[in-house]
Every structure is written in structure tokens, then in C-alpha cells.
N, C-alpha and C. Protein backbone atom coordinates (compact mmCIF):
# COMPACT_ATOMS: atom_id res chain seq x y z
N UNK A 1 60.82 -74.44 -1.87
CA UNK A 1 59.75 -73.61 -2.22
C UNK A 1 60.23 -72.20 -2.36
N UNK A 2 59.41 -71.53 -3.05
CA UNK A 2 59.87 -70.28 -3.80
C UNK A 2 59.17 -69.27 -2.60
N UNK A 3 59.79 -68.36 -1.83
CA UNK A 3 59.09 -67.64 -1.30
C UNK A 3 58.97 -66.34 -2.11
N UNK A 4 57.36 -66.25 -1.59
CA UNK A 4 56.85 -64.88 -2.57
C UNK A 4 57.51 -63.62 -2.35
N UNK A 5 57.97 -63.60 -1.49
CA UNK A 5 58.53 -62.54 -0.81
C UNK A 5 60.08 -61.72 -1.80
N UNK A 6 61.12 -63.19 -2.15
CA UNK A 6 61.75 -62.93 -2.73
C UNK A 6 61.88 -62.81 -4.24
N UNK A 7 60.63 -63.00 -4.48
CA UNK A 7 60.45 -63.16 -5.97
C UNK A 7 60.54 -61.90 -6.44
N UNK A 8 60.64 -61.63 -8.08
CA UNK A 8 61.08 -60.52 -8.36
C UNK A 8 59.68 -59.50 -8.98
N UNK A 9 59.12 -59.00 -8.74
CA UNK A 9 57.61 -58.29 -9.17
C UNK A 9 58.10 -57.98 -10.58
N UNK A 10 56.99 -58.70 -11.30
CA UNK A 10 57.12 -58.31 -12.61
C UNK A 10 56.00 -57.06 -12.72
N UNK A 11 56.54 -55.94 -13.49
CA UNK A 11 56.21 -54.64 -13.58
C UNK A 11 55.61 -54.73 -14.98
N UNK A 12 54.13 -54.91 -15.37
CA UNK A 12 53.85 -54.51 -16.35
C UNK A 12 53.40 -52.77 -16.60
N UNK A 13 53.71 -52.28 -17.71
CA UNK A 13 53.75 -51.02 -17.95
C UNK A 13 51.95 -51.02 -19.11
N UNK A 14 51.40 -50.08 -18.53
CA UNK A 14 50.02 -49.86 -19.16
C UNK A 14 50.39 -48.57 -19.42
N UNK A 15 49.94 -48.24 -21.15
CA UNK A 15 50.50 -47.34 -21.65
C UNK A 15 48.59 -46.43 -21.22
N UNK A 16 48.44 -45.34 -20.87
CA UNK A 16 47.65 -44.88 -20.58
C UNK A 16 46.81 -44.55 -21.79
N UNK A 17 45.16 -44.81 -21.79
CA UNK A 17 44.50 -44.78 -22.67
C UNK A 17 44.95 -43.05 -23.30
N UNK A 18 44.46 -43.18 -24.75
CA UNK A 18 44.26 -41.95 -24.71
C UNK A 18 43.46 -40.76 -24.81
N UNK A 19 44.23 -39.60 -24.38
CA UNK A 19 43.35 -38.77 -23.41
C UNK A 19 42.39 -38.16 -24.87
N UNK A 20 41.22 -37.89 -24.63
CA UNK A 20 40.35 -37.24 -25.78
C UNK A 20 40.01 -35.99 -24.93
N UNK A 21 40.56 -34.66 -25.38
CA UNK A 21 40.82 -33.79 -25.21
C UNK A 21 39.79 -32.94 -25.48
N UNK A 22 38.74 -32.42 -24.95
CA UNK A 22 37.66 -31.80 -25.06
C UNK A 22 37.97 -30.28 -25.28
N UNK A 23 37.65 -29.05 -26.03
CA UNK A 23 38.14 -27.96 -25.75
C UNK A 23 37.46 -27.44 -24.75
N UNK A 24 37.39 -26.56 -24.43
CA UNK A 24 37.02 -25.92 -22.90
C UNK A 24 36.17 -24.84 -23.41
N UNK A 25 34.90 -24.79 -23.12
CA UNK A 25 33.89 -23.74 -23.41
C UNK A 25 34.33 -22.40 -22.10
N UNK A 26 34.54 -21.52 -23.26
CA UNK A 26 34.61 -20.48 -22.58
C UNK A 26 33.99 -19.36 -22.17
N UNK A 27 33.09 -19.17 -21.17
CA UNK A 27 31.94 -18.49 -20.87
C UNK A 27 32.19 -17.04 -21.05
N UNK A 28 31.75 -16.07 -21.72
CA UNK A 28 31.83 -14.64 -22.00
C UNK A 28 30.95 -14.33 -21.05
N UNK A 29 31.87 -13.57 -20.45
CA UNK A 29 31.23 -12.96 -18.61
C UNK A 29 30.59 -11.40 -19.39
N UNK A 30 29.33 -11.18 -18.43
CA UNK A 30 28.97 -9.83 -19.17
C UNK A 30 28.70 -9.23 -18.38
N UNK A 31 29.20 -7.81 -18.24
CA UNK A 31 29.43 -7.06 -17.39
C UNK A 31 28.40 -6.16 -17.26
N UNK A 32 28.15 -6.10 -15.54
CA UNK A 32 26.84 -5.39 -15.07
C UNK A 32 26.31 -4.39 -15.56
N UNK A 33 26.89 -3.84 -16.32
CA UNK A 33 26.12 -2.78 -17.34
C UNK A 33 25.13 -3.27 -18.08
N UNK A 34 25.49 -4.57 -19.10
CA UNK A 34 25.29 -4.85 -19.98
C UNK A 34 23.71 -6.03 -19.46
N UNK A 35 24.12 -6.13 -17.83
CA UNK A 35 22.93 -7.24 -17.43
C UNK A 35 21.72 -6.57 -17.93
N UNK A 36 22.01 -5.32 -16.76
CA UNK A 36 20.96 -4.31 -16.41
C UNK A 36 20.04 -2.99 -18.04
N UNK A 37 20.72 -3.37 -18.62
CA UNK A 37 20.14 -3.05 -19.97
C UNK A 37 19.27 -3.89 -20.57
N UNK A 38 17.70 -3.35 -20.77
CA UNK A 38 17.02 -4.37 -21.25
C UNK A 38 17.03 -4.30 -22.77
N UNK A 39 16.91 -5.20 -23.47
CA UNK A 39 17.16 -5.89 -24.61
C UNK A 39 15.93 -5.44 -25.39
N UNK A 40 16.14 -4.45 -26.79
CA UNK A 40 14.88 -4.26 -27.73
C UNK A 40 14.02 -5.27 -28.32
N UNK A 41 12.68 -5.36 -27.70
CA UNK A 41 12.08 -6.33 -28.23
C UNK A 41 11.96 -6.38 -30.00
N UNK A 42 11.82 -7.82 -30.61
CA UNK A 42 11.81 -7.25 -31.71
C UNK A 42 9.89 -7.06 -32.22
N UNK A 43 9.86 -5.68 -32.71
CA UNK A 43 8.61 -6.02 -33.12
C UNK A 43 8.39 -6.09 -34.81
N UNK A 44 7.03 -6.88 -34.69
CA UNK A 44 6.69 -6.98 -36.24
C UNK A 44 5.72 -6.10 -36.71
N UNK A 45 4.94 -5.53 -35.82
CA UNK A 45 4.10 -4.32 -36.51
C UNK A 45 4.73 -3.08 -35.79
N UNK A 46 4.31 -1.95 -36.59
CA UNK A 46 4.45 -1.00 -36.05
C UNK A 46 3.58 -0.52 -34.71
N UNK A 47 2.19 -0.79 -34.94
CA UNK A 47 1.48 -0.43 -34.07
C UNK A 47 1.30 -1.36 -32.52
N UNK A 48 2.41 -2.31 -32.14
CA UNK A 48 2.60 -2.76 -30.80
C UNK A 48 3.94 -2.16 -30.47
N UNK A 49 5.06 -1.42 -31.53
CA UNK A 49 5.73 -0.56 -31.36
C UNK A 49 5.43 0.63 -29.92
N UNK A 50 4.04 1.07 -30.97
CA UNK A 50 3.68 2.67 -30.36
C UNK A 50 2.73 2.16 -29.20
N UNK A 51 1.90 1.09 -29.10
CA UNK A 51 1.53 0.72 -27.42
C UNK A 51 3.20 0.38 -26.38
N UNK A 52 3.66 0.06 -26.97
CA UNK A 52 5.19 0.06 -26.01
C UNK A 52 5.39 1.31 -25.66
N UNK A 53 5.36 2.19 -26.63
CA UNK A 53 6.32 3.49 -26.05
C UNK A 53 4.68 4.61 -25.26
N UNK A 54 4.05 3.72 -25.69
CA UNK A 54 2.39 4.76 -24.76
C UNK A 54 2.50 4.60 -23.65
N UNK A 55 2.73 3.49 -23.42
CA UNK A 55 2.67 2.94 -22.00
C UNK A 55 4.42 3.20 -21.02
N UNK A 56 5.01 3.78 -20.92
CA UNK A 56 6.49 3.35 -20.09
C UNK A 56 5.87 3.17 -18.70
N UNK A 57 4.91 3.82 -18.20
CA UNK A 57 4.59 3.75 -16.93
C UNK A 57 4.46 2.73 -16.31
N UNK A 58 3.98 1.60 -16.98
CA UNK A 58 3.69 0.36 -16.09
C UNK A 58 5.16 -0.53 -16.25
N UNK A 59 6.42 0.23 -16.21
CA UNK A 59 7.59 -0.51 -15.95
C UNK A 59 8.60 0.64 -15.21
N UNK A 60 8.12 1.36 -14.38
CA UNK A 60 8.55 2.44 -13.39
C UNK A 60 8.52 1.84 -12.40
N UNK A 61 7.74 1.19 -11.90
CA UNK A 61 7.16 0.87 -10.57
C UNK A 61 6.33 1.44 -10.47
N UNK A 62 6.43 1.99 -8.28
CA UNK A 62 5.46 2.64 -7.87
C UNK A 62 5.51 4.11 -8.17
N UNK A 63 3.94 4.68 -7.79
CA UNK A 63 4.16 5.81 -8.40
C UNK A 63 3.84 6.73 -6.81
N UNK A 64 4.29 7.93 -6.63
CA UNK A 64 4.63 8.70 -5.76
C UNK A 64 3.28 10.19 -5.77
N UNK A 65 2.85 10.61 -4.86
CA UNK A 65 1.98 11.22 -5.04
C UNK A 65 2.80 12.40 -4.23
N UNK A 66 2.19 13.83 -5.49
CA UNK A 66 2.46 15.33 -4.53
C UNK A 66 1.35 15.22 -2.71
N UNK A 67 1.96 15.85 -2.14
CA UNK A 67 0.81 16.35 -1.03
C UNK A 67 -0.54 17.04 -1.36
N UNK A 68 -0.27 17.79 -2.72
CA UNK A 68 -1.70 17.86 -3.19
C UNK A 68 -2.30 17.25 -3.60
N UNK A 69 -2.04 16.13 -4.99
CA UNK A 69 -2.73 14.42 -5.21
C UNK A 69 -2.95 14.05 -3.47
N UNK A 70 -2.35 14.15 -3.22
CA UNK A 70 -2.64 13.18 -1.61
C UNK A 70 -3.93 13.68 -1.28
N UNK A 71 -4.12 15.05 -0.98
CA UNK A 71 -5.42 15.74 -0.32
C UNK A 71 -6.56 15.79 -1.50
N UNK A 72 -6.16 15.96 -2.56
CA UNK A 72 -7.12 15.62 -3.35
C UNK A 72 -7.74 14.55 -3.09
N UNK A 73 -7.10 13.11 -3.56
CA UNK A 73 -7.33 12.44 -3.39
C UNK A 73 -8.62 11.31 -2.27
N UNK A 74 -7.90 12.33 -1.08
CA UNK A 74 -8.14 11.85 0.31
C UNK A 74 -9.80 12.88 0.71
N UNK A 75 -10.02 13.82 -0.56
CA UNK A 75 -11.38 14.36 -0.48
C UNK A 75 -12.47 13.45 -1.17
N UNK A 76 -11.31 13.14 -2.57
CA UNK A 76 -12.77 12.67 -3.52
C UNK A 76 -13.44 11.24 -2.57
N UNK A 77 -12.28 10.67 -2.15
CA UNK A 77 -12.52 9.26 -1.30
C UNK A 77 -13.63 9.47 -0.31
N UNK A 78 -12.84 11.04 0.57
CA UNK A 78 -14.24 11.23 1.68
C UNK A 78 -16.00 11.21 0.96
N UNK A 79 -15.56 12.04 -0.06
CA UNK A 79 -16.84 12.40 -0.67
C UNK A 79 -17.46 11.32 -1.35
N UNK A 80 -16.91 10.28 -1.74
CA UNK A 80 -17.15 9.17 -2.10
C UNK A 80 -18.12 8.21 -0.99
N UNK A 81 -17.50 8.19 0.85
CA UNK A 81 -17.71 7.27 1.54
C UNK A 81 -19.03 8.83 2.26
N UNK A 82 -18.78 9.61 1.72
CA UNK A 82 -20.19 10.38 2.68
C UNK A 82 -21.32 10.42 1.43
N UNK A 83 -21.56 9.89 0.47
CA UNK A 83 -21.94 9.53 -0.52
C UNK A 83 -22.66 8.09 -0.66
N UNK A 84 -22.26 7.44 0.22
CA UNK A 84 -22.79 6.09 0.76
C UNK A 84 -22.09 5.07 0.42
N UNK A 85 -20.93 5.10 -0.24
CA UNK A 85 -19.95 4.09 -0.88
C UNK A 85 -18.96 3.47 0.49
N UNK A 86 -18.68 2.18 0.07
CA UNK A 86 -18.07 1.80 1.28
C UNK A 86 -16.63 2.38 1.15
N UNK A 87 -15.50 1.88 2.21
CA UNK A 87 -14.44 2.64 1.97
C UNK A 87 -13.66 1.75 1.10
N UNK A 88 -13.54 0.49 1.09
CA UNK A 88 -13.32 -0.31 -0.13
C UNK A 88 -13.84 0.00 -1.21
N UNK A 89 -14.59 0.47 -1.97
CA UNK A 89 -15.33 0.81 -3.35
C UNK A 89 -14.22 2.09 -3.65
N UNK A 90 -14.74 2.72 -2.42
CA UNK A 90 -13.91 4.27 -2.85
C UNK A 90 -12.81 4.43 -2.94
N UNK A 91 -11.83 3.63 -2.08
CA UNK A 91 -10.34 3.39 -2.26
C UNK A 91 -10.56 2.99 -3.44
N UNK A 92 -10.48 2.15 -4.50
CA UNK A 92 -11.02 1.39 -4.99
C UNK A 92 -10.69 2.49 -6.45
N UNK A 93 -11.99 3.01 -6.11
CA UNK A 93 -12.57 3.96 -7.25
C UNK A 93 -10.94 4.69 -7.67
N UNK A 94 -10.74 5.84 -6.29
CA UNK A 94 -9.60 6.45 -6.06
C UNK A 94 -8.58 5.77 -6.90
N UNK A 95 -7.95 4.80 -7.17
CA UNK A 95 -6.75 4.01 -7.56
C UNK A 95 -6.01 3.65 -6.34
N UNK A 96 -5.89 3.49 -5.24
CA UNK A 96 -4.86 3.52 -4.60
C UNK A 96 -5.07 2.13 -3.30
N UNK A 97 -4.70 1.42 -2.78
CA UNK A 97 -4.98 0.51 -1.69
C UNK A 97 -5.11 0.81 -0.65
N UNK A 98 -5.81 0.04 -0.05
CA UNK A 98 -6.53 0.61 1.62
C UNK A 98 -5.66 0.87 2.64
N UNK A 99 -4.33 0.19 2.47
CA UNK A 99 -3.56 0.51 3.22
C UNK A 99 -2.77 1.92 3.28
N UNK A 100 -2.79 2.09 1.89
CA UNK A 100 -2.04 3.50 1.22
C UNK A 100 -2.78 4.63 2.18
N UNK A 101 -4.19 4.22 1.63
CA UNK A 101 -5.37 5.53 2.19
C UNK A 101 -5.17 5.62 3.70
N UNK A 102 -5.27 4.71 4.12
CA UNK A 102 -5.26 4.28 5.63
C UNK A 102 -3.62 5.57 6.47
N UNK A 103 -2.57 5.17 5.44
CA UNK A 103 -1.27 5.93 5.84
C UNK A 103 -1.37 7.43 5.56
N UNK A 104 -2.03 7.85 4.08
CA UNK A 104 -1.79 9.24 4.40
C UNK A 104 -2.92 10.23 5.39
N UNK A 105 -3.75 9.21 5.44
CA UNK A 105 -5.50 9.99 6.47
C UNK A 105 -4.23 9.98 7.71
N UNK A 106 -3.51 9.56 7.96
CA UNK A 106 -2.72 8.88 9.82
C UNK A 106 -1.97 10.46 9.40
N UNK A 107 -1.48 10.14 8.35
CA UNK A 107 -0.10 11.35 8.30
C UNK A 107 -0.35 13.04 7.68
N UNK A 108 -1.76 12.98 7.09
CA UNK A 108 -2.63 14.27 7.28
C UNK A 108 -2.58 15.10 8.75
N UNK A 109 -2.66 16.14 8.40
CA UNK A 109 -2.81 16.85 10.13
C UNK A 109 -4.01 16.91 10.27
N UNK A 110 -4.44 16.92 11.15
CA UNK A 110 -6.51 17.42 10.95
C UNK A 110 -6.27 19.24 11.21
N UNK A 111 -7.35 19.19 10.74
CA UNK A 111 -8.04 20.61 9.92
C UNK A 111 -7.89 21.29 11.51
N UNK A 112 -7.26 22.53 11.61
CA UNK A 112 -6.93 23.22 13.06
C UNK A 112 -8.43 23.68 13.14
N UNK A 113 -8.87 23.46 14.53
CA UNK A 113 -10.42 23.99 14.96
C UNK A 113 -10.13 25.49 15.05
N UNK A 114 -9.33 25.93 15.20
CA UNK A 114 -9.17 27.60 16.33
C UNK A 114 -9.12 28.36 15.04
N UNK A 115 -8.75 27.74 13.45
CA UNK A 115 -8.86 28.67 12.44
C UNK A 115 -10.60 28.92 11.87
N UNK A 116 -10.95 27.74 12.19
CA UNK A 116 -12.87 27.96 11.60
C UNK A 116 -13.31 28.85 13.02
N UNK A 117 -13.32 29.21 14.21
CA UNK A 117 -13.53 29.92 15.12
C UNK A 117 -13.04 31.75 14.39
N UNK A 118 -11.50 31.48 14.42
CA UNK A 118 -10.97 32.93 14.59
C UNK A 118 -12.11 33.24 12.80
N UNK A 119 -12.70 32.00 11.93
CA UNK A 119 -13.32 32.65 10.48
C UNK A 119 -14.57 33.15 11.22
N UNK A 120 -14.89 32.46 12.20
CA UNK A 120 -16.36 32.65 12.42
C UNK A 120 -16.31 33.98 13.02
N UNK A 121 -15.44 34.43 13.80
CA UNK A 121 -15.49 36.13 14.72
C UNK A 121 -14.94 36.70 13.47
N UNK A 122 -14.48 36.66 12.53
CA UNK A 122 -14.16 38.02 11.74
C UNK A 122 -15.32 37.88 11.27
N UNK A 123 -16.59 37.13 10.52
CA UNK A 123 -17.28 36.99 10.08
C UNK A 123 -18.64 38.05 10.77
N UNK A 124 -18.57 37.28 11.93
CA UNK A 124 -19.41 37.77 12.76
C UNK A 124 -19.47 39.73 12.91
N UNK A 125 -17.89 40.02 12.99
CA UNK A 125 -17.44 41.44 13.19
C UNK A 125 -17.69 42.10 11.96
N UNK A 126 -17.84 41.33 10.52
CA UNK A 126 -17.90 41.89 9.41
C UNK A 126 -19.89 42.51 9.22
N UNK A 127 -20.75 41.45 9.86
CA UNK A 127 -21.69 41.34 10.17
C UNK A 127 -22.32 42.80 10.83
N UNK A 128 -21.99 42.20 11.70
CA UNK A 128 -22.36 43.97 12.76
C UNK A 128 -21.53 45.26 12.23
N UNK A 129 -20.60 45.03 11.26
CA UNK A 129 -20.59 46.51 10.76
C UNK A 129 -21.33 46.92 9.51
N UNK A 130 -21.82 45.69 8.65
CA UNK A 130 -22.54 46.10 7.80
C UNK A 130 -24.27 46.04 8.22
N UNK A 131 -24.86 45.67 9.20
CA UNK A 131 -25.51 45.96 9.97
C UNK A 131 -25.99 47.49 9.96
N UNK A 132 -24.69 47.77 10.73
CA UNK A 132 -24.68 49.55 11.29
C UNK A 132 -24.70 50.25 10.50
N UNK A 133 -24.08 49.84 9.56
CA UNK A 133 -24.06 50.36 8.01
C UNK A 133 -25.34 50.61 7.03
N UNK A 134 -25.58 49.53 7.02
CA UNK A 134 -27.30 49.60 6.80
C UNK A 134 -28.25 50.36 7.28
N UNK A 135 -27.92 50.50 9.02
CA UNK A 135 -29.22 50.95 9.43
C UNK A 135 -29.01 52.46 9.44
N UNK A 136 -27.26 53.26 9.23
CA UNK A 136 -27.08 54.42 8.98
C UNK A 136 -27.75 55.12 8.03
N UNK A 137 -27.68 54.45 6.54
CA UNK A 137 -28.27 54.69 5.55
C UNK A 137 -29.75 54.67 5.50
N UNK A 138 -30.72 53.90 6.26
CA UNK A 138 -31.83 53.86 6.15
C UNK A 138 -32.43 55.44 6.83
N UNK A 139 -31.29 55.40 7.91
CA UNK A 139 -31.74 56.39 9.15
C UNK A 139 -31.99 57.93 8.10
N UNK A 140 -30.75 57.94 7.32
CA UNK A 140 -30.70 59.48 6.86
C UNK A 140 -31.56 58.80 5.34
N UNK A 141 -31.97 58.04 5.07
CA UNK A 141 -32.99 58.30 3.96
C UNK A 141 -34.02 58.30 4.34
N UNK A 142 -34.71 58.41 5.69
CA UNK A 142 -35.84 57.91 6.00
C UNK A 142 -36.16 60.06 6.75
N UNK A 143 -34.98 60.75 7.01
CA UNK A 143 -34.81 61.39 7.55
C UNK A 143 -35.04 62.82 6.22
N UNK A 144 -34.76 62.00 5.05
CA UNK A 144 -35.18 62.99 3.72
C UNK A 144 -36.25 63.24 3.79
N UNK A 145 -37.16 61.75 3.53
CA UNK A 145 -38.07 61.20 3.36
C UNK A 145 -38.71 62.29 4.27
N UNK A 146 -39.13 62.61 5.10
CA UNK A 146 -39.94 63.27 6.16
C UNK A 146 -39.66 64.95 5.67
N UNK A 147 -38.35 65.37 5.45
CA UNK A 147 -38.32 66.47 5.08
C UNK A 147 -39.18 67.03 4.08
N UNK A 148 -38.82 66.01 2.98
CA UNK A 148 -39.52 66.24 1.65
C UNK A 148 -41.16 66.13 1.67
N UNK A 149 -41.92 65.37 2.81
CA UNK A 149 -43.25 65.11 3.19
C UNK A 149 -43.35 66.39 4.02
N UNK A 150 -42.72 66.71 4.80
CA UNK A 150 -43.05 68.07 5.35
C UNK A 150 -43.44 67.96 6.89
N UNK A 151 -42.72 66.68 7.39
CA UNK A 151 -43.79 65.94 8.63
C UNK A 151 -42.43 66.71 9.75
């Protein structure tokens, strides 16, 4: 008997299919400049042209208010809610969200009491001198007055 062992391995040779060679798509990388640039829409009329360029604002984002918009603002609202409007309507009205309103009323200073006081004593002092003033003038016209009567 033939042992398998010594037998001689017949080596068949498989010629390898062949290879179908795909070319290689080559991705054109575009550089972060070029992401971040937005692309001209194309338009067909002129007149959605000129609503594009009316409007840039609603692609800014948010919009930022002076400290005077702020206090403005934060009056018409009061005057709005002492007016009988709720504070939702009036925010509302205002443009701005309740939370917004809510942050700059916190970050407002309130109105210093000791300056409506120190208005009220100059007021008061302006008072009593035109007072005195008054009653000077009455004194010496009233003081003609008698001359010229003869009393």
C-alpha cells in the first residue's frame, strides 16, 4: 500500500482570475475657506434678487441691543403692562422674549431714591424763594398803591 504520506503532492497552479481594475475616484478636498462661503443663489427674477439683499438681517443671527434700546425698551413694556396688558402680550409687542426682558429688568440698576429727594429739596428751596419774591413785589406795589390814594 501506497502511503499518503510519501506520495508526491501534485501542485496544480491556478493562474489568478483577472484583476478588473477600477480607477480610483479621487475626492477634491475643499478647503475651509471655500466651505464657509455661501454659494450665490441662482435667481430668475430680478425682484427675489432685491428681497434677498432687503433682508441680510435675518441671516446675522442675534441681534444686540445699545443700553439705550434696552431702557427704552424696558419703558414701552412697563407702559404697556401699567396699561393693563399682560407681561407676555407686552414682551411680545416689544419684540424680544420673556426671558430676555426678565435679564435686562435683573441687570438694570433701580432708579436711586436719594436723587428724587435731593429733586424734591431743591424744588422745595426754589419754592420759598419765589414765594418771597412774590410777596416782595406785592409789598412795594401795594405800598405805591396807598401813596398814590393818599391813605
Amino acid at each position: 500500500m501506497a502511503n499518503s504520506l510519501d506520495a508526491e503532492p501534485v501542485t496544480t497552479t491556478t493562474q489568478p482570475a483577472a484583476k478588473v481594475e477600477m480607477p480610483e475616484k479621487k475626492k477634491a478636498k475643499r478647503s475651509p475657506k471655500a466651505k464657509a462661503e455661501p454659494r450665490p443663489a441662482a435667481r430668475k427674477n430680478a425682484s427675489a434678487a432685491s428681497k434677498a439683499e432687503e433682508a441680510p438681517a435675518a441671516t446675522t443671527g442675534r441681534k444686540t441691543y445699545s443700553e439705550k434700546e434696552r431702557a427704552e425698551m424696558l419703558a414701552l413694556i412697563q407702559k404697556s403692562i401699567s396699561g393693563g396688558a399682560t407681561h407676555k402680550s407686552a414682551v411680545k409687542q416689544a419684540g424680544i422674549s420673556e426671558q430676555t426682558y426678565y435679564q435686562w429688568k435683573k441687570a438694570t440698576p433701580p432708579a436711586p431714591v436719594g436723587d428724587d429727594l435731593k429733586d424734591l429739596v431743591a424744588l422745595e428751596e426754589e419754592n420759598k424763594r419765589l414765594k418771597s419774591l412774590l410777596a416782595e413785589r406785592l409789598r412795594k406795589e401795594n405800598a405805591e398803591l396807598k401813596r398814590k390814594l393818599g391813605l
